[in-house]
Every structure is written in structure tokens, then in C-alpha cells.
PDB file of N, CA and C in Angstrom:
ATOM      1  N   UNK A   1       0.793  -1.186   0.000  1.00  0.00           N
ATOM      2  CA  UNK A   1       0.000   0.000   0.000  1.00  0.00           C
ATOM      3  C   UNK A   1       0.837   1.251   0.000  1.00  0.00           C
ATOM      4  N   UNK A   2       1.747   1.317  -0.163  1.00  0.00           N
ATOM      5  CA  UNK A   2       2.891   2.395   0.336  1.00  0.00           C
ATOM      6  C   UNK A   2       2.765   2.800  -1.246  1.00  0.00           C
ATOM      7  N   UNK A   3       2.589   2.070  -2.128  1.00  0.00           N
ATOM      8  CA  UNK A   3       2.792   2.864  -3.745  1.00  0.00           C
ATOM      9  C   UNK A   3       1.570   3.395  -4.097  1.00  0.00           C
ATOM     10  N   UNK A   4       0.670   3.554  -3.282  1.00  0.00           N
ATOM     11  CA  UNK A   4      -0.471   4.124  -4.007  1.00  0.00           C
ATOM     12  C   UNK A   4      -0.233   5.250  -3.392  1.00  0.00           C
ATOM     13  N   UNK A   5      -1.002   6.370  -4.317  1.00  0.00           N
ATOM     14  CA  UNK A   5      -0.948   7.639  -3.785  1.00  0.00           C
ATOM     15  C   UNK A   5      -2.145   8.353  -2.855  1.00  0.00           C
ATOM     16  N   UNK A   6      -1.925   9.302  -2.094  1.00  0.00           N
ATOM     17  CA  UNK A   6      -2.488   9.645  -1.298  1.00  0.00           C
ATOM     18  C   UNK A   6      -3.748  10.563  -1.689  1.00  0.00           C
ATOM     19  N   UNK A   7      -4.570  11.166  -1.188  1.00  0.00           N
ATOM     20  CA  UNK A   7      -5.693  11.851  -1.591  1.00  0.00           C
ATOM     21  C   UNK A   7      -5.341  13.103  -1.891  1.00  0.00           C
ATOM     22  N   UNK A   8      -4.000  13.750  -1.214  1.00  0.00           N
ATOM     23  CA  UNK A   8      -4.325  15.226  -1.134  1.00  0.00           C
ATOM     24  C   UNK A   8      -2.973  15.284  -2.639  1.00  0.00           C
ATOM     25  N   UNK A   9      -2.336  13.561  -3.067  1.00  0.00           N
ATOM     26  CA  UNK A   9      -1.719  14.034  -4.269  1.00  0.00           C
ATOM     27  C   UNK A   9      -2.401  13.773  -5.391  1.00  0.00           C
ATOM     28  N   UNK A  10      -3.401  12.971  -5.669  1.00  0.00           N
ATOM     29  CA  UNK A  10      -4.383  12.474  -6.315  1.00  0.00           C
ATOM     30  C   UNK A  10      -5.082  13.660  -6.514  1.00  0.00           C
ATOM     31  N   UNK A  11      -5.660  14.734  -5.551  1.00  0.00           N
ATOM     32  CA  UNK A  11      -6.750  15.720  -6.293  1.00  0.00           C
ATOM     33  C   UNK A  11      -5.423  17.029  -6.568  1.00  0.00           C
ATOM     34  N   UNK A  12      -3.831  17.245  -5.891  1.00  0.00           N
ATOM     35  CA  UNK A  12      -3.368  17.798  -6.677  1.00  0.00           C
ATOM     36  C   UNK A  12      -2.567  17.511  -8.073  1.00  0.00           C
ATOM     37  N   UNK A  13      -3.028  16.350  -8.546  1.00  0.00           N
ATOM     38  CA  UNK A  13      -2.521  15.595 -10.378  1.00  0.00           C
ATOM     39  C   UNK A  13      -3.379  16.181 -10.706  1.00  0.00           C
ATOM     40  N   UNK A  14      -5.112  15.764 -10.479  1.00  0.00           N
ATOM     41  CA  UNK A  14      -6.475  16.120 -11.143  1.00  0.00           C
ATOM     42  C   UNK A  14      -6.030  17.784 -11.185  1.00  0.00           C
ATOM     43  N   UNK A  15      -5.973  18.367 -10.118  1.00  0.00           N
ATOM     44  CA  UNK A  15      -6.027  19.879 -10.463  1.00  0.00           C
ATOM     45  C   UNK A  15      -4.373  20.331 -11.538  1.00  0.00           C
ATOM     46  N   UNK A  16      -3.605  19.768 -11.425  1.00  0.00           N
ATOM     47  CA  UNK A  16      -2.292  20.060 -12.575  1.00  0.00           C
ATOM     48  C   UNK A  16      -3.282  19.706 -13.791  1.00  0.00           C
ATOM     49  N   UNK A  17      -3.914  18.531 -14.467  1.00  0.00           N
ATOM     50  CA  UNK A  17      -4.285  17.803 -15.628  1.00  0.00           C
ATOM     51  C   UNK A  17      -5.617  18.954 -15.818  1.00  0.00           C
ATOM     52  N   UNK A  18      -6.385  19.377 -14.734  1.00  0.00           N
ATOM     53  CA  UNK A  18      -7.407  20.603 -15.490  1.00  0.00           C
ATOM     54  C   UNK A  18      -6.680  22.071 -15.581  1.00  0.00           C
ATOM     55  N   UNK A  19      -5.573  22.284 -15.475  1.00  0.00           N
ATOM     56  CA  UNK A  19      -5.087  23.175 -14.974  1.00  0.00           C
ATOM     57  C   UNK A  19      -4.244  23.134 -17.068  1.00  0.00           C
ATOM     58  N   UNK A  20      -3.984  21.970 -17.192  1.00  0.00           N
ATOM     59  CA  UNK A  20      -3.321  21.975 -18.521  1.00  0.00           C
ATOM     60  C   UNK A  20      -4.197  21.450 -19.577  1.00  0.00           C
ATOM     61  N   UNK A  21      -5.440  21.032 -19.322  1.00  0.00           N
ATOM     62  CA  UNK A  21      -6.232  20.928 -20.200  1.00  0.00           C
ATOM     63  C   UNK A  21      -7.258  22.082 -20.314  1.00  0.00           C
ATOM     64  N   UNK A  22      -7.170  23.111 -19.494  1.00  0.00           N
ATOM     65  CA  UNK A  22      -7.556  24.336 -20.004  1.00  0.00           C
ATOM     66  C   UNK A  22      -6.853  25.142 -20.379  1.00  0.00           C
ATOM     67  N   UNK A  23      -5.455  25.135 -20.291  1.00  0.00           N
ATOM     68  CA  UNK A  23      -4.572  25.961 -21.247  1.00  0.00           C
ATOM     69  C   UNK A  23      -4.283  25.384 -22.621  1.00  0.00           C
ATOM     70  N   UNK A  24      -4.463  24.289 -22.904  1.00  0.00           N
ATOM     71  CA  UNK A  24      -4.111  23.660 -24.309  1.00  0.00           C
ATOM     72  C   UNK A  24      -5.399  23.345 -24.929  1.00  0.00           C
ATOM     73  N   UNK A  25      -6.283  23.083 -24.534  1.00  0.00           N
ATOM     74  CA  UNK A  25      -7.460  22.586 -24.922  1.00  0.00           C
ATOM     75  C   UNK A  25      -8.590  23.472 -25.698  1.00  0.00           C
ATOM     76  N   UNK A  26      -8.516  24.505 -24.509  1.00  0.00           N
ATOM     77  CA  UNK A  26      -9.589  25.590 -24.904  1.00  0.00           C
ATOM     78  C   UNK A  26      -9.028  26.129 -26.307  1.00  0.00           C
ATOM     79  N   UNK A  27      -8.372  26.769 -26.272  1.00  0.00           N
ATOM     80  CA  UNK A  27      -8.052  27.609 -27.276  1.00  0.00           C
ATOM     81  C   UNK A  27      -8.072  26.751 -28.692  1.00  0.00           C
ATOM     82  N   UNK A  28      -7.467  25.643 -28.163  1.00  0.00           N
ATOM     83  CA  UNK A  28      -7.500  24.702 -29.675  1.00  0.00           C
ATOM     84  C   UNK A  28      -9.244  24.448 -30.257  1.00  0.00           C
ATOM     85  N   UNK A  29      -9.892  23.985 -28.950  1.00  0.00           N
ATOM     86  CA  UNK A  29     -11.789  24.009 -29.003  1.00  0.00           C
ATOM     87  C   UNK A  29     -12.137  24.920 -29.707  1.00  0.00           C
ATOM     88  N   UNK A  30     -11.385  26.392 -29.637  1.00  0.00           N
ATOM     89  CA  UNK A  30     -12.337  27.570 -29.784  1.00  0.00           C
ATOM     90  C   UNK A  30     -12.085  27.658 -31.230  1.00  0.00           C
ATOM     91  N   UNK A  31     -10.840  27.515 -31.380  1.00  0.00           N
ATOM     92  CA  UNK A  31     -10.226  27.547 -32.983  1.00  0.00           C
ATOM     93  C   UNK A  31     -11.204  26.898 -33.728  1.00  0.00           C
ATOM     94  N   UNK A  32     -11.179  25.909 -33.945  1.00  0.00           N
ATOM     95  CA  UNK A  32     -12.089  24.339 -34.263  1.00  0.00           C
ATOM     96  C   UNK A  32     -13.102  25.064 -34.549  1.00  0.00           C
ATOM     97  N   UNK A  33     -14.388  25.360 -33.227  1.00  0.00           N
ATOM     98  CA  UNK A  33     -15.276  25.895 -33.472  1.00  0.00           C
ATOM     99  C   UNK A  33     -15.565  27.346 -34.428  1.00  0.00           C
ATOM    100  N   UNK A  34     -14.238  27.940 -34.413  1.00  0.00           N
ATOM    101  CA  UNK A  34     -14.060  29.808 -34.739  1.00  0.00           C
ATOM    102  C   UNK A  34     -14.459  29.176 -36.363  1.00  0.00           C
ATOM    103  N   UNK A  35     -13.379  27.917 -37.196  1.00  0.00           N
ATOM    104  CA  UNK A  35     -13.733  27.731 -38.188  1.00  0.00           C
ATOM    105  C   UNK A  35     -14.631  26.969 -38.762  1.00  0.00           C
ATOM    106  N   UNK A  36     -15.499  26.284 -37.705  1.00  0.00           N
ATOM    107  CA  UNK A  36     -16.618  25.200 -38.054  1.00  0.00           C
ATOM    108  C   UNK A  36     -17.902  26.975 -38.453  1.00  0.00           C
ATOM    109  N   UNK A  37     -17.867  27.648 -37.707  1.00  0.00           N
ATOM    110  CA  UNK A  37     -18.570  29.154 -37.698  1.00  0.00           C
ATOM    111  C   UNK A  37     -18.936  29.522 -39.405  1.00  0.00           C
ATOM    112  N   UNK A  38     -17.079  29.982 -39.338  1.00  0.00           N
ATOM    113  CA  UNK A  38     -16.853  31.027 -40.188  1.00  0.00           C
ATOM    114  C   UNK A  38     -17.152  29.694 -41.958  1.00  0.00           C
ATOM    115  N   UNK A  39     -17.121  28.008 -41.682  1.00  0.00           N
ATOM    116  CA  UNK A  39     -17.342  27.212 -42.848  1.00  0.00           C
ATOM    117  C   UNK A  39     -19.066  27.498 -42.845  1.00  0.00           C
ATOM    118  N   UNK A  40     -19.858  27.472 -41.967  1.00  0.00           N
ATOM    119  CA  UNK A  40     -21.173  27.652 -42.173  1.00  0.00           C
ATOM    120  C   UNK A  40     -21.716  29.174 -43.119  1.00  0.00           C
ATOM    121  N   UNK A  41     -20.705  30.345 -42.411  1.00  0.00           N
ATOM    122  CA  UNK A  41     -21.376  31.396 -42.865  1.00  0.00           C
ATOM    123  C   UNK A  41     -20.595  31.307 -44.294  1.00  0.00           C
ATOM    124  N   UNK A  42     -19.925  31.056 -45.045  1.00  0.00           N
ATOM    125  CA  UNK A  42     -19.251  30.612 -46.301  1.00  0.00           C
ATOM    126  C   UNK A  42     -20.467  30.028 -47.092  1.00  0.00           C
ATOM    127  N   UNK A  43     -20.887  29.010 -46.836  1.00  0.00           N
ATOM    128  CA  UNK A  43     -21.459  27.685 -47.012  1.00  0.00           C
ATOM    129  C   UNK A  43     -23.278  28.523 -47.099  1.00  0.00           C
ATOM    130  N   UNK A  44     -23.281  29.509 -46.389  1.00  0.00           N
ATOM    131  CA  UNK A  44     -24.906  30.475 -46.044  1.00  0.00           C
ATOM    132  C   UNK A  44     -24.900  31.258 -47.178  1.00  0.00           C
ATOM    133  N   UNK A  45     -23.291  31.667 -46.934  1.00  0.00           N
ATOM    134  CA  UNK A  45     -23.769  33.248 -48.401  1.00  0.00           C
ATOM    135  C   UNK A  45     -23.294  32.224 -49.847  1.00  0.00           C
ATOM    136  N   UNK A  46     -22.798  31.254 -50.060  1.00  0.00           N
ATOM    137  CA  UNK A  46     -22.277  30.731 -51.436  1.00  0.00           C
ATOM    138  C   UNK A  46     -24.506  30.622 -51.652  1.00  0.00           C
ATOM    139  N   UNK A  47     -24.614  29.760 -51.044  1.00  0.00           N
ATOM    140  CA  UNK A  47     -26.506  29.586 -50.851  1.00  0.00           C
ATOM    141  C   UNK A  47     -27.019  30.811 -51.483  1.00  0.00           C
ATOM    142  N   UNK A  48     -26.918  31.804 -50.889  1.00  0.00           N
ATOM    143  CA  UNK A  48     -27.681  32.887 -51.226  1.00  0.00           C
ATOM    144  C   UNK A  48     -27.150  33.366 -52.147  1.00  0.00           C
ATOM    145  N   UNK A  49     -25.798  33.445 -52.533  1.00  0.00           N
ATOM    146  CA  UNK A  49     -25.287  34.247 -53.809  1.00  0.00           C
ATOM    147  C   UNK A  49     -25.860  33.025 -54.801  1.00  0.00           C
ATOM    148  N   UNK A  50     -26.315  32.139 -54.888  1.00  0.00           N
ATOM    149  CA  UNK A  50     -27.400  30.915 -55.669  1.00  0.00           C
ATOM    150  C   UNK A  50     -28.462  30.811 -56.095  1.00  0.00           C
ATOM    151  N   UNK A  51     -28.745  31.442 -54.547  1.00  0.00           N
ATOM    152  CA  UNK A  51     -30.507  31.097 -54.810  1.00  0.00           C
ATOM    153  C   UNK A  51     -30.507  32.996 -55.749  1.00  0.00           C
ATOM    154  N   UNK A  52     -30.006  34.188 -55.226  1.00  0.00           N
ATOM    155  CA  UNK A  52     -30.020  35.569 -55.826  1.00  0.00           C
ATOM    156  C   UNK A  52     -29.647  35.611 -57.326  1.00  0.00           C
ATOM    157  N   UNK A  53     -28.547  34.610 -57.680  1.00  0.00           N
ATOM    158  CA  UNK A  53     -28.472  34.362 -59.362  1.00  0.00           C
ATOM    159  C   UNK A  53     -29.313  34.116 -60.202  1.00  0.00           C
ATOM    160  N   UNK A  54     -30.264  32.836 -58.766  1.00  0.00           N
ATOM    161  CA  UNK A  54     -31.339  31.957 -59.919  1.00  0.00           C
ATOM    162  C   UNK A  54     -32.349  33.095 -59.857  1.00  0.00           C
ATOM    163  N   UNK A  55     -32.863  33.609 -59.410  1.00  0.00           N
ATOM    164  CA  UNK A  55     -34.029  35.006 -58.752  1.00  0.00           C
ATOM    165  C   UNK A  55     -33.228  35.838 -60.546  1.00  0.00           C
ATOM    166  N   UNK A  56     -32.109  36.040 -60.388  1.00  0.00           N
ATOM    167  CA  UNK A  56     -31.962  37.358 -61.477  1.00  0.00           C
ATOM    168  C   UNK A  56     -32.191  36.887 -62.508  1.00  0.00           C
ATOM    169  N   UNK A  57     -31.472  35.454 -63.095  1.00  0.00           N
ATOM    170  CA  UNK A  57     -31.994  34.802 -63.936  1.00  0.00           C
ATOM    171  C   UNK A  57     -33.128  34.642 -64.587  1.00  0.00           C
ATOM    172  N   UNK A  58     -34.681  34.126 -63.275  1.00  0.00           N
ATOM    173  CA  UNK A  58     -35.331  33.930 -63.745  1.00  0.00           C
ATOM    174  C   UNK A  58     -36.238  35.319 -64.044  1.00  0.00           C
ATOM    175  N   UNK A  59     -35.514  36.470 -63.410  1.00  0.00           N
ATOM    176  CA  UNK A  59     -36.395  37.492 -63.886  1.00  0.00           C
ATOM    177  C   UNK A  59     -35.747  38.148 -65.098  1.00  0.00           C
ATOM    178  N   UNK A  60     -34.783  37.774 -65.645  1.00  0.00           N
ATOM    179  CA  UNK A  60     -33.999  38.293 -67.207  1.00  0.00           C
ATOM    180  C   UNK A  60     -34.949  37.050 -68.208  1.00  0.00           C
ATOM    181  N   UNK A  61     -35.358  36.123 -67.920  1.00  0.00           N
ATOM    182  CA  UNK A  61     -36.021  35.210 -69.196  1.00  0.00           C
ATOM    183  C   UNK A  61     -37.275  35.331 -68.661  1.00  0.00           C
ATOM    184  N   UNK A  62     -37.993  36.019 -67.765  1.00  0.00           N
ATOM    185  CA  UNK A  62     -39.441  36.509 -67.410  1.00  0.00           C
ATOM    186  C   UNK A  62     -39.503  37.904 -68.647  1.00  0.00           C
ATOM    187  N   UNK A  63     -38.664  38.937 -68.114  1.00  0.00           N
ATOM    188  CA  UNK A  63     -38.610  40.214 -68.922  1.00  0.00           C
ATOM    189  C   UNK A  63     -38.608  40.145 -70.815  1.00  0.00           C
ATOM    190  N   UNK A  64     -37.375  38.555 -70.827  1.00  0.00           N
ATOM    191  CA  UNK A  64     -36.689  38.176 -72.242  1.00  0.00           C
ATOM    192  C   UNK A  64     -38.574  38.051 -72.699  1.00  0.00           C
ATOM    193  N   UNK A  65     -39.211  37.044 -72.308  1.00  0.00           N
ATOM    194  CA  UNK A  65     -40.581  36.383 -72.528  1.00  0.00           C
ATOM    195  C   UNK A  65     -41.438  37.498 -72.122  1.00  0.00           C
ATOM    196  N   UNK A  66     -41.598  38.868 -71.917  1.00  0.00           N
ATOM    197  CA  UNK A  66     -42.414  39.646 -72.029  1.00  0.00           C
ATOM    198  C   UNK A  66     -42.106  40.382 -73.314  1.00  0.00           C
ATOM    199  N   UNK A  67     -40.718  40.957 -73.857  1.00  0.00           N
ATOM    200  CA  UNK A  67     -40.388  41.624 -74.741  1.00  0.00           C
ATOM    201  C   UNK A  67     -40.841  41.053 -76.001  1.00  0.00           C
ATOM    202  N   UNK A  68     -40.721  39.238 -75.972  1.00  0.00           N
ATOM    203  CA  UNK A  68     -40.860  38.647 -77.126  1.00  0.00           C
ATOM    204  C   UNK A  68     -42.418  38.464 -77.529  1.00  0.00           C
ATOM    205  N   UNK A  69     -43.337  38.686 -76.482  1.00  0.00           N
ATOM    206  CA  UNK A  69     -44.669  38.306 -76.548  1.00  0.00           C
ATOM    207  C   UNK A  69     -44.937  40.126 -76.978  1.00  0.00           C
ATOM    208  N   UNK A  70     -44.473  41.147 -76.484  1.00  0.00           N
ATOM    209  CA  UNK A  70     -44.779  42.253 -76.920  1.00  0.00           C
ATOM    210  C   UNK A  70     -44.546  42.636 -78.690  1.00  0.00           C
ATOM    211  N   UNK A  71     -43.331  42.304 -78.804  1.00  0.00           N
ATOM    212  CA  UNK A  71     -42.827  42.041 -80.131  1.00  0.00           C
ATOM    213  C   UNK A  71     -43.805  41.326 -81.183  1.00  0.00           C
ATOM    214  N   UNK A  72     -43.788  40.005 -80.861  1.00  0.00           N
ATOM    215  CA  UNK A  72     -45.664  39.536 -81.580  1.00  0.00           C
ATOM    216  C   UNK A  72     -46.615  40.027 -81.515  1.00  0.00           C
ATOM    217  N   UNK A  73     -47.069  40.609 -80.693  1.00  0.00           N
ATOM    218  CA  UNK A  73     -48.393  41.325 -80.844  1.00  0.00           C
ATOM    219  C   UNK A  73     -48.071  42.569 -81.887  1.00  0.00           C
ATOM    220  N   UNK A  74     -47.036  43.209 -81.644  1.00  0.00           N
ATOM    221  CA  UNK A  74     -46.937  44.075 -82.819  1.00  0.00           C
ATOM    222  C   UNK A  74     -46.668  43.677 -84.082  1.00  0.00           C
ATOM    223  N   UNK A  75     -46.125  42.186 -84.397  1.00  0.00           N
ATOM    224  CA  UNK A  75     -46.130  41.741 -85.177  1.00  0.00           C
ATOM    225  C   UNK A  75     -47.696  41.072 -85.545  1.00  0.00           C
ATOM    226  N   UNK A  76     -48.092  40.875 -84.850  1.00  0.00           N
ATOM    227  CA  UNK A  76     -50.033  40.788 -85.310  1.00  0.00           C
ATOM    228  C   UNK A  76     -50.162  41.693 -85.682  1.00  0.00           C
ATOM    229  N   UNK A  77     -50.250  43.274 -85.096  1.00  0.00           N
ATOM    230  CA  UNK A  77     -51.202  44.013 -85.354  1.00  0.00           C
ATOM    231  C   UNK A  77     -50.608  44.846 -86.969  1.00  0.00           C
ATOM    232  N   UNK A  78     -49.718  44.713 -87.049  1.00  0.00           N
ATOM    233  CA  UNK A  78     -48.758  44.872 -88.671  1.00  0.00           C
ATOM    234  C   UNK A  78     -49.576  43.810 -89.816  1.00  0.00           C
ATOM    235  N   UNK A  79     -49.598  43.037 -89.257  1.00  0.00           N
ATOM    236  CA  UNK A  79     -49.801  41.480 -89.779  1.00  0.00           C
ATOM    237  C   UNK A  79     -51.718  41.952 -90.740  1.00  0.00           C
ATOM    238  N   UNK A  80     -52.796  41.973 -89.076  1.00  0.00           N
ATOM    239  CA  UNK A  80     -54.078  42.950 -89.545  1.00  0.00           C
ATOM    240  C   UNK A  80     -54.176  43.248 -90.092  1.00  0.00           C
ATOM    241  N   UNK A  81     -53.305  44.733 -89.830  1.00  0.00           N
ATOM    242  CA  UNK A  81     -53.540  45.708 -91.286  1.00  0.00           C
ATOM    243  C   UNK A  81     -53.281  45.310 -92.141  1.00  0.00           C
ATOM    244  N   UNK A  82     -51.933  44.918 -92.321  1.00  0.00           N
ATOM    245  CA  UNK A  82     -51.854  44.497 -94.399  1.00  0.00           C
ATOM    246  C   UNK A  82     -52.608  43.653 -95.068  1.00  0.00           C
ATOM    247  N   UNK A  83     -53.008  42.636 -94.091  1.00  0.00           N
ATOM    248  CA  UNK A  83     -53.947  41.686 -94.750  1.00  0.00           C
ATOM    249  C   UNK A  83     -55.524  41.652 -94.797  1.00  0.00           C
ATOM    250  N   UNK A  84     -56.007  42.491 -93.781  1.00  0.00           N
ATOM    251  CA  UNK A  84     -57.116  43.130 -94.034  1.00  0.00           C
ATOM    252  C   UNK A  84     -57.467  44.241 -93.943  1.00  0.00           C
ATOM    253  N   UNK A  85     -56.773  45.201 -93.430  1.00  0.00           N
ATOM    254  CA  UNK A  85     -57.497  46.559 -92.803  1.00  0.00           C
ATOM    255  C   UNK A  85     -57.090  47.181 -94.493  1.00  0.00           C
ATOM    256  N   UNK A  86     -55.805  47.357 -94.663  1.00  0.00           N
ATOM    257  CA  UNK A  86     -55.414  48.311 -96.048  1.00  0.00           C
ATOM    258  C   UNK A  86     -56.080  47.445 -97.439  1.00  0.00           C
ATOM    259  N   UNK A  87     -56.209  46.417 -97.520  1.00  0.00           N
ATOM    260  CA  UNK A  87     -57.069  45.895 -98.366  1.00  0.00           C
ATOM    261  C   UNK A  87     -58.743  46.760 -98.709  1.00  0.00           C
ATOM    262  N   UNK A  88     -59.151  46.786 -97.489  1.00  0.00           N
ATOM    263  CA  UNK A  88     -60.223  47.307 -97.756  1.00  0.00           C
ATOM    264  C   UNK A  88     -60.645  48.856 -97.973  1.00  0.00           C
ATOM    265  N   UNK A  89     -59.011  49.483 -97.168  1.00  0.00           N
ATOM    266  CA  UNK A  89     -58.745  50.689 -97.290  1.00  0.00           C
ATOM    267  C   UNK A  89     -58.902  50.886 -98.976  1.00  0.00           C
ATOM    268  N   UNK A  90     -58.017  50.228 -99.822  1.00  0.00           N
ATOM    269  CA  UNK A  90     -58.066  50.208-100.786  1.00  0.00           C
ATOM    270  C   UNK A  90     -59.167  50.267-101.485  1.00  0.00           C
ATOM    271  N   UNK A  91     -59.889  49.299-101.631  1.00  0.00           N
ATOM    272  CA  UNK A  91     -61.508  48.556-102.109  1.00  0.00           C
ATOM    273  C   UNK A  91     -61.743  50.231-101.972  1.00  0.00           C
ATOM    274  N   UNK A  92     -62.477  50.831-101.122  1.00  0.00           N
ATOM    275  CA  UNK A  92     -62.567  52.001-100.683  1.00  0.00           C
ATOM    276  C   UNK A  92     -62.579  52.872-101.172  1.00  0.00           C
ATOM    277  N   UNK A  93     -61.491  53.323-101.309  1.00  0.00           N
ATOM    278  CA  UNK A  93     -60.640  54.173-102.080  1.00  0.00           C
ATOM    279  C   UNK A  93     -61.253  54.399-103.851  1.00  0.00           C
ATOM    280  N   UNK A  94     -60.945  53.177-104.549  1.00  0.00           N
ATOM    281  CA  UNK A  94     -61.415  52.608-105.889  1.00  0.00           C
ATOM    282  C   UNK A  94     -62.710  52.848-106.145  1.00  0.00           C
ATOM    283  N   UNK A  95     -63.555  52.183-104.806  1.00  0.00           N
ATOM    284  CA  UNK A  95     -64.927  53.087-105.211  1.00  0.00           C
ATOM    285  C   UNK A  95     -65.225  54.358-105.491  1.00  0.00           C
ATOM    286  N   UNK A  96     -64.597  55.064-104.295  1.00  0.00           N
ATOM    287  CA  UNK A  96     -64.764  56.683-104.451  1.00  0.00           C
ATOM    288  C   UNK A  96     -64.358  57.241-105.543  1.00  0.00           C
ATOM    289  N   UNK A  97     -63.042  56.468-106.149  1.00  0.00           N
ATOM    290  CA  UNK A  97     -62.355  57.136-106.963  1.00  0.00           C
ATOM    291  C   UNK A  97     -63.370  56.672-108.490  1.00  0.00           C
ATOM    292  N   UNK A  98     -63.674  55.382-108.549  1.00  0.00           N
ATOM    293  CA  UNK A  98     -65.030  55.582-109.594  1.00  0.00           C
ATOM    294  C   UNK A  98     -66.084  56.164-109.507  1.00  0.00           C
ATOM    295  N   UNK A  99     -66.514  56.185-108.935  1.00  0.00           N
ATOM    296  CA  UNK A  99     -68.077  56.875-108.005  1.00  0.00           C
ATOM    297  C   UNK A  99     -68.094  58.507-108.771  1.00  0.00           C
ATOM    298  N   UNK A 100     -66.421  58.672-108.561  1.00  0.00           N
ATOM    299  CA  UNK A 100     -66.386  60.324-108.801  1.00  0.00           C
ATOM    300  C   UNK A 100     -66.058  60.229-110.137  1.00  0.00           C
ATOM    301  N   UNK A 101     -65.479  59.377-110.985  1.00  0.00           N
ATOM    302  CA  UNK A 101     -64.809  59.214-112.497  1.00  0.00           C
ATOM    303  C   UNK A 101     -66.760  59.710-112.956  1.00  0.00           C
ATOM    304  N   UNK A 102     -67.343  57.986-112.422  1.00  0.00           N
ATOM    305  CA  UNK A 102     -68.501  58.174-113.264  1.00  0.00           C
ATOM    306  C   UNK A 102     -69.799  59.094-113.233  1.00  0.00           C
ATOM    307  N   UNK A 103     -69.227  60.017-111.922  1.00  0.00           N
ATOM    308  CA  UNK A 103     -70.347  61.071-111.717  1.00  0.00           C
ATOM    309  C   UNK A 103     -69.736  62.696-112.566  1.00  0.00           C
ATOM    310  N   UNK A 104     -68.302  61.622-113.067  1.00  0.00           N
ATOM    311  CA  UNK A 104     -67.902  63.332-113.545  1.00  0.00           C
ATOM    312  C   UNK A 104     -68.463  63.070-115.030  1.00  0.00           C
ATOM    313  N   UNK A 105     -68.033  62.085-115.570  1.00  0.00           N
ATOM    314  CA  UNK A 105     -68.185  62.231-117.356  1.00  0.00           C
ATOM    315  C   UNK A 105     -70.135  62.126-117.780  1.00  0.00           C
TER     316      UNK A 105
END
């Protein structure tokens, strides 16, 4: 029994071993954690600079698909007229312009 150690050296090892596992430990913990942090907020904004691309994106081929649907309709309403509106403009026209030939002679 003479090799075992006593109580009052037993809780002063325990207090040396917390005494050096809070000088080596912590700081290394905090590190660890400082960059487990700073990988999330990386990892948050790459996300959002993603999801804000797809957002601009889909509002440049929203705008692209309004311009092109505006563009057709003016291409209809071009389309109308030549094929019927000035047609009849014409017709029109021909009458009056006989109407008046044969009311002149």
C-alpha cells in the first residue's frame, strides 16, 4: 500500500491535468469551433449568392418572354392591317375614286 498515492496528491494531479487541459485545450476548441462558424457562414452566403443568381436569372427570361410576346403582338397588329385593314382601305378608295370618275363624265 505504500505505492499508491495519497488523496491530497491524487486531487493535486487532477487539479495540474485541469489546470493543462484548459490551457491547451480551450483555445485549440475555440479555434475548431471559430472555423466550423466562419465554414457555415461561407457555405450560407455561397446559398444565397445561388438562390439571388437563380431570382436574377429567372427574372432576365421573365422580362426576355415579355419583350418577345410584346414584339408579336406588334407583329399581329402589322400582320391585320396588311392583310385586311389596307385591303379594304383600298376597295374604298377605288370606289370613291369611280363613283367620282362616273359622276364626272
Amino acid at each position: 500500500m505504500a505505492d499508491e498515492p495519497t488523496m491530497g496528491e491524487v486531487i493535486r494531479t487532477m487539479q495540474a491535468l485541469n489546470a493543462r487541459l484548459d490551457r491547451f485545450s480551450a483555445p485549440e476548441v475555440y479555434a475548431f469551433q471559430h472555423e466550423q462558424v466562419l465554414t457555415e457562414i461561407r457555405e450560407i452566403q455561397a446559398e444565397r449568392a445561388a438562390e439571388r443568381q437563380a431570382r436574377e436569372e429567372k427574372e432576365r427570361r421573365e422580362d426576355e418572354a415579355k419583350r418577345d410576346a410584346e414584339a408579336k403582338r406588334q407583329a399581329d397588329r402589322r400582320l391585320i392591317f396588311s392583310v385586311l385593314i389596307a385591303p379594304i382601305v383600298v376597295l374604298l378608295l377605288q370606289l370613291y375614286l369611280s363613283a367620282r370618275l362616273a359622276a364626272g363624265s
